[in-house]
Protein backbone atom coordinates (compact mmCIF):
# COMPACT_ATOMS: atom_id res chain seq x y z
CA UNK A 1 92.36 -19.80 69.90
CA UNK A 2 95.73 -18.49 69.51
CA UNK A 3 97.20 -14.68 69.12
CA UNK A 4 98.08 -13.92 65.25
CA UNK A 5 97.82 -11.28 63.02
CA UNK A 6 95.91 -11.44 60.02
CA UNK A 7 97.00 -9.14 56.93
CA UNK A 8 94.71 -7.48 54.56
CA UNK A 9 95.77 -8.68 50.60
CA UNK A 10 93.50 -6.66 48.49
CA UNK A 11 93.87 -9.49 45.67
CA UNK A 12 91.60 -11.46 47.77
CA UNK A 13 88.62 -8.86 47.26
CA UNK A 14 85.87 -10.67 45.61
CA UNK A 15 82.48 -10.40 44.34
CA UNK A 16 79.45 -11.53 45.97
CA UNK A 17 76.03 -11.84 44.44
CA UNK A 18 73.73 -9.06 46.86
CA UNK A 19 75.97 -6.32 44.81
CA UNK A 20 78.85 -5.54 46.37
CA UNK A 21 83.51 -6.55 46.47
CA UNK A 22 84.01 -8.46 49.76
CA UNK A 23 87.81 -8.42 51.33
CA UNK A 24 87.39 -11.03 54.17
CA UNK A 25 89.70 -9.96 56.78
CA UNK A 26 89.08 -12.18 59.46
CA UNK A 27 86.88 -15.07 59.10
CA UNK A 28 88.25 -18.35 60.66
CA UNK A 29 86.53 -21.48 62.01
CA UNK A 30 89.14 -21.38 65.09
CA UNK A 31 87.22 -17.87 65.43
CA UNK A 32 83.89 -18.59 65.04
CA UNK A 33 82.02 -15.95 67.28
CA UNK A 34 82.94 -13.47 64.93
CA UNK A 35 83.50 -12.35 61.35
CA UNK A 36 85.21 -9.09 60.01
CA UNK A 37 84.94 -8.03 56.02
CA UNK A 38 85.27 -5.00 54.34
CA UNK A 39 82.67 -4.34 51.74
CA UNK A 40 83.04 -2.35 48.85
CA UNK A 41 79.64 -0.37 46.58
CA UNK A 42 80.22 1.36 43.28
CA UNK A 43 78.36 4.40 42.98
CA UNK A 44 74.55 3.76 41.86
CA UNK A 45 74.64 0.37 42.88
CA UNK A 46 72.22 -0.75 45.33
CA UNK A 47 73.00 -4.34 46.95
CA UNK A 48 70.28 -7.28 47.12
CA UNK A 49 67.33 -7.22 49.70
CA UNK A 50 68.35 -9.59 51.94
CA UNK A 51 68.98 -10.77 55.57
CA UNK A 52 71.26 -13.37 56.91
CA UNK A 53 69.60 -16.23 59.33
CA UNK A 54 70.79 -16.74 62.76
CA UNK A 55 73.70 -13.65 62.54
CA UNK A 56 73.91 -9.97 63.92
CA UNK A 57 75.94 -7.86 61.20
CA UNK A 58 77.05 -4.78 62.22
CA UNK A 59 77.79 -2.09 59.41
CA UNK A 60 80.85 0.28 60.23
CA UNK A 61 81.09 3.11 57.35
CA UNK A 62 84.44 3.92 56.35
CA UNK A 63 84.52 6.24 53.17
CA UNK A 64 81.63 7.37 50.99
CA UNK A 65 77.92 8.03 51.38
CA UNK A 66 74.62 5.29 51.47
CA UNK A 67 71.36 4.70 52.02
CA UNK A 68 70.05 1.77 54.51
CA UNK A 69 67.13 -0.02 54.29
CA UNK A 70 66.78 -2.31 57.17
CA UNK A 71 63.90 -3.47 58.96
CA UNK A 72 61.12 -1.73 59.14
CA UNK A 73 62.77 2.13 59.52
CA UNK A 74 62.73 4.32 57.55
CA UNK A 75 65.81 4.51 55.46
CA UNK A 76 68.40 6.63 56.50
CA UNK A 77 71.71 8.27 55.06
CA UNK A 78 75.02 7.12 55.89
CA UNK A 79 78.10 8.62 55.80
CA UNK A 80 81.66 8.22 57.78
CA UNK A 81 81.79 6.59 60.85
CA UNK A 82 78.26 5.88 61.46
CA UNK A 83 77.54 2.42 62.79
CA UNK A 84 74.49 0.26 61.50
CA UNK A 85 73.45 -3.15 63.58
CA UNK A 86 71.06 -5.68 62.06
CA UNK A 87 69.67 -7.67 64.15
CA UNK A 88 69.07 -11.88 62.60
CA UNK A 89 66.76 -12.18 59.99
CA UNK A 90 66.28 -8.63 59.28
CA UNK A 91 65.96 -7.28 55.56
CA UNK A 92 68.49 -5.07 54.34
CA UNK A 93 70.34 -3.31 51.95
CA UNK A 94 72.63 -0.32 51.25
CA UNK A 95 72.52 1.85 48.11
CA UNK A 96 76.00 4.27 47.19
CA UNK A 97 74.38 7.11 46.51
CA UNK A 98 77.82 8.94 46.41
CA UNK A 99 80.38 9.44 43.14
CA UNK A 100 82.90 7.44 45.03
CA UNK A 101 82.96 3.51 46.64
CA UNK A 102 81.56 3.14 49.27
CA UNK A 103 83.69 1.10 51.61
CA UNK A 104 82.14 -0.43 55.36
CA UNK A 105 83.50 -3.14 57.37
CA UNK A 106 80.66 -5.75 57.82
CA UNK A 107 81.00 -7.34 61.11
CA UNK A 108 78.95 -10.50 61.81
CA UNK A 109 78.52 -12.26 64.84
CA UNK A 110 78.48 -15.63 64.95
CA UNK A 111 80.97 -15.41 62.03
CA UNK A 112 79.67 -15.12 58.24
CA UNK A 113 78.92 -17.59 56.37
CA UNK A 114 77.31 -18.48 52.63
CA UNK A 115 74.73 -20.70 54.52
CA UNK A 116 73.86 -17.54 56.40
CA UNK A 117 72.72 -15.50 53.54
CA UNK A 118 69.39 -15.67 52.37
CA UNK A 119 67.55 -13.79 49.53
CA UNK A 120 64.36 -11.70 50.03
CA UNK A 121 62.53 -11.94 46.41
């Protein structure tokens, strides 16, 4: 691996099928013990029960206010700065139960991938 620096481009933001705008801001096969993305939740949306096979994901909150569903706790409000971690194959999902986005980095170790992500129905 070599030292670079990898800048943010917000037209890059996409959707993804659990729910939610995804701005991948560093997700590289020369990197692959680690995945960074920002996620973004309108208000009232709650994303897909899921869980993603073989990764930890890590849930940073940067602006807004959730609920979390993951595992079997109970589920808990969220709100600036607190820091989630899902452990492999563990459901989840994240409601905005705020009037604004909700915006979180998602941080997934090894590194993110659509394989990964798997559908609870």
């Amino acid at each position: 691996m070599q030292a670079c620096i990898l800048k943010a481009n917000e037209d890059n933001e996409y959707y993804f099928e659990e729910g939610c705008f995804i701005l991948e801001l560093a997700n590289l096969t020369a990197d692959p013990d680690v995945s960074i993305a920002r996620a973004r939740v309108k208000p009232g949306v709650t994303t897909e029960l899921h869980r993603l096979k073989g990764v930890v994901e890590r849930y940073v909150i940067l602006s807004g206010v959730a609920d979390v569903e993951i595992g079997g706790l109970e589920p808990q409000q969220l709100s600036v700065g607190d820091v989630v971690i899902i452990p492999p194959f563990c459901a989840q999902r994240i409601t905005n139960i705020g009037a604004d986005d909700l915006l979180f980095l998602a941080i997934c170790s090894p590194r993110f991938t659509a394989k990964v992500y798997e559908a609870i129905v």
